[in-house]
N, C-alpha and C. Protein backbone atom coordinates (compact mmCIF):
# COMPACT_ATOMS: atom_id res chain seq x y z
N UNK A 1 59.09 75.60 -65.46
CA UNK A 1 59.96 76.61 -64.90
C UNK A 1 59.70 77.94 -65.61
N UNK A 2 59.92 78.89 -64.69
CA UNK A 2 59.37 80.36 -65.79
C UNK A 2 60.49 81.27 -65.28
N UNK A 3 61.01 81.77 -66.70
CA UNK A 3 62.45 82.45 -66.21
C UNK A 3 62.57 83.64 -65.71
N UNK A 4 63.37 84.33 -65.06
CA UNK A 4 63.57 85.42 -64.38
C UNK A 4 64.28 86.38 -64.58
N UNK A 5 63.92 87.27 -65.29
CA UNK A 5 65.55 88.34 -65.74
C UNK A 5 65.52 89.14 -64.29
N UNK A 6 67.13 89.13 -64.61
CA UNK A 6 67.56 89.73 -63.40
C UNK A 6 68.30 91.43 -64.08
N UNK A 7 68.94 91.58 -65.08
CA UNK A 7 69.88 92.34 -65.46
C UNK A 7 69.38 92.82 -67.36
N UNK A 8 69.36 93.88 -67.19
CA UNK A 8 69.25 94.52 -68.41
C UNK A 8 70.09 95.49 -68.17
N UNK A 9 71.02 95.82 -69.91
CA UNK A 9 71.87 96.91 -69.88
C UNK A 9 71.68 97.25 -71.15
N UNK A 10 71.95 98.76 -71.11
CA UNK A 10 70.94 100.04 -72.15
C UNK A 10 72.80 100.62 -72.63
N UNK A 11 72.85 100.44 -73.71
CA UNK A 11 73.91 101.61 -74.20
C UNK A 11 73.37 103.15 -74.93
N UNK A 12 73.62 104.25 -74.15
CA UNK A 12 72.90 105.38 -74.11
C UNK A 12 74.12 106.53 -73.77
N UNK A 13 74.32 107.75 -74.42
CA UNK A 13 75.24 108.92 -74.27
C UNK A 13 75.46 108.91 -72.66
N UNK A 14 74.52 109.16 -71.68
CA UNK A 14 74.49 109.51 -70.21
C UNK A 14 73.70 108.65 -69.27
N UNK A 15 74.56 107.47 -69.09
CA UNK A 15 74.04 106.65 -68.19
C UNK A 15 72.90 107.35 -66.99
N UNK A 16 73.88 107.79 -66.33
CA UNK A 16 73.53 108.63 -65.19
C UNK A 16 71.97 108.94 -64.96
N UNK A 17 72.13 109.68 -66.38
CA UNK A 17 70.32 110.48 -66.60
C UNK A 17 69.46 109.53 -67.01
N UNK A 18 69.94 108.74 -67.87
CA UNK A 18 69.12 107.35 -68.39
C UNK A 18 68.47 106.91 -67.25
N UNK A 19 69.22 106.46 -66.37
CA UNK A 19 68.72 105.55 -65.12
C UNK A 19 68.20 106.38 -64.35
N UNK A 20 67.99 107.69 -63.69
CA UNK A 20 66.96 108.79 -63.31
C UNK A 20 65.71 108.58 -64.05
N UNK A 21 66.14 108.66 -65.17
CA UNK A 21 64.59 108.92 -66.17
C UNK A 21 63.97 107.25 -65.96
N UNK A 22 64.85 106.47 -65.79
CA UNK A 22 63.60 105.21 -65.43
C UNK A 22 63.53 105.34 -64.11
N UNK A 23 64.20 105.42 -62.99
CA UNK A 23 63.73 105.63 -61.37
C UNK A 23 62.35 106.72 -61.19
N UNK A 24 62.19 107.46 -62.22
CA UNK A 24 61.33 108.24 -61.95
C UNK A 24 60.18 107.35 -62.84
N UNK A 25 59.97 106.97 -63.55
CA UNK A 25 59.05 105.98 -64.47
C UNK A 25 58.41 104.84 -63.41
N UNK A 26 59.78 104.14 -62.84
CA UNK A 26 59.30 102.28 -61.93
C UNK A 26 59.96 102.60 -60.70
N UNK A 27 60.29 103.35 -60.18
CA UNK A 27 60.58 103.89 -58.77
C UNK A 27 61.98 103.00 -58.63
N UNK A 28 62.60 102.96 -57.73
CA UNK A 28 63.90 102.27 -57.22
C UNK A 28 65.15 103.37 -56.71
N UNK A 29 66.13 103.17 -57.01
CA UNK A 29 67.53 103.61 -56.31
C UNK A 29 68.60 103.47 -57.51
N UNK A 30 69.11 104.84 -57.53
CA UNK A 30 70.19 104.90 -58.71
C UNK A 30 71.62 104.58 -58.03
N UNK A 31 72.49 103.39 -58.53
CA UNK A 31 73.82 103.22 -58.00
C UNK A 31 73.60 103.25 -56.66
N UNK A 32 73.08 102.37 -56.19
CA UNK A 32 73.09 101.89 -54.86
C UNK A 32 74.08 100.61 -54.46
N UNK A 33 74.96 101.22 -53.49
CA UNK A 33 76.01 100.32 -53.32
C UNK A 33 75.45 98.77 -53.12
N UNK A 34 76.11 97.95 -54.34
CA UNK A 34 75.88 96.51 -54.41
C UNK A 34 77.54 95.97 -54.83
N UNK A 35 78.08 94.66 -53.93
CA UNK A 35 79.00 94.40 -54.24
C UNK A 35 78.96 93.53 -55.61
N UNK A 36 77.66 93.30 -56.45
CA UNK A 36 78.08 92.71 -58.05
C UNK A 36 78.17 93.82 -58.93
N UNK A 37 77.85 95.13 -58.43
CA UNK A 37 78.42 96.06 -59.89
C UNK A 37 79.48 96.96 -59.15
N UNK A 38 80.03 97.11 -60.35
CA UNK A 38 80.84 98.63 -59.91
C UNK A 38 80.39 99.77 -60.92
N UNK A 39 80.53 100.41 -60.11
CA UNK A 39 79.94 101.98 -61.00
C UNK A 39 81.49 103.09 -61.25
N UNK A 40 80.97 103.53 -62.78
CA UNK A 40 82.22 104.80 -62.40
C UNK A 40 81.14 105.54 -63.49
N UNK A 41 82.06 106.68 -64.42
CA UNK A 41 81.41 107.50 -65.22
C UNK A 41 80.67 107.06 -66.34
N UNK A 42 80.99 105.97 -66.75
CA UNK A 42 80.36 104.88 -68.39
C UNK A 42 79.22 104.14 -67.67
N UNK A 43 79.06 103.73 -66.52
CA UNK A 43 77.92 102.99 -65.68
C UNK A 43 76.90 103.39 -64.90
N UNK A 44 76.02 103.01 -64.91
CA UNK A 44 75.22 103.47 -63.59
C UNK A 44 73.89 101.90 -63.59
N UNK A 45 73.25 101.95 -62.36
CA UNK A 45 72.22 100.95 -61.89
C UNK A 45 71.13 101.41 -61.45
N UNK A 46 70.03 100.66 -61.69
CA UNK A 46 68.90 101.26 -60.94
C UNK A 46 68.55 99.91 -60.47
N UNK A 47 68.36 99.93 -59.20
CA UNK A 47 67.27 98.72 -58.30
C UNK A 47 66.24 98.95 -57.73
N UNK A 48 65.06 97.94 -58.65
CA UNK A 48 63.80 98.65 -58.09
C UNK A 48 63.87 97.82 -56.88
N UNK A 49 62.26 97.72 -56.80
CA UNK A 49 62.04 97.55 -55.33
C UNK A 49 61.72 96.36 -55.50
N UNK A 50 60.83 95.64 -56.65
CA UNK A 50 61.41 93.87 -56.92
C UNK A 50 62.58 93.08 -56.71
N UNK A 51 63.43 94.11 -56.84
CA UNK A 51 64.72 93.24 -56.93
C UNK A 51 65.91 94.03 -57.72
């Protein structure tokens, strides 16, 4: 069996920009409505295009 990360989380001053600065690095979508996260001002997501 070969395992699969699904979820990494970065504690960083500005989420927001954090996750820009990797969408622009591995391409994907910042806080794109998904019903397993919620986002407010302390959070943000990036989903690439793997997954």
């Amino acid at each position: 069996m070969i395992a699969e990360l699904e979820c990494v989380v970065l504690d960083c001053p500005d989420p927001r920009e954090l996750a820009g600065f990797y969408a622009s690095l591995l391409g994907g979508e910042v806080d794109r409505p998904d019903r397993r996260w919620e986002c407010d001002a302390e959070w943000s997501t990036l989903h690439t295009p793997g997954g």
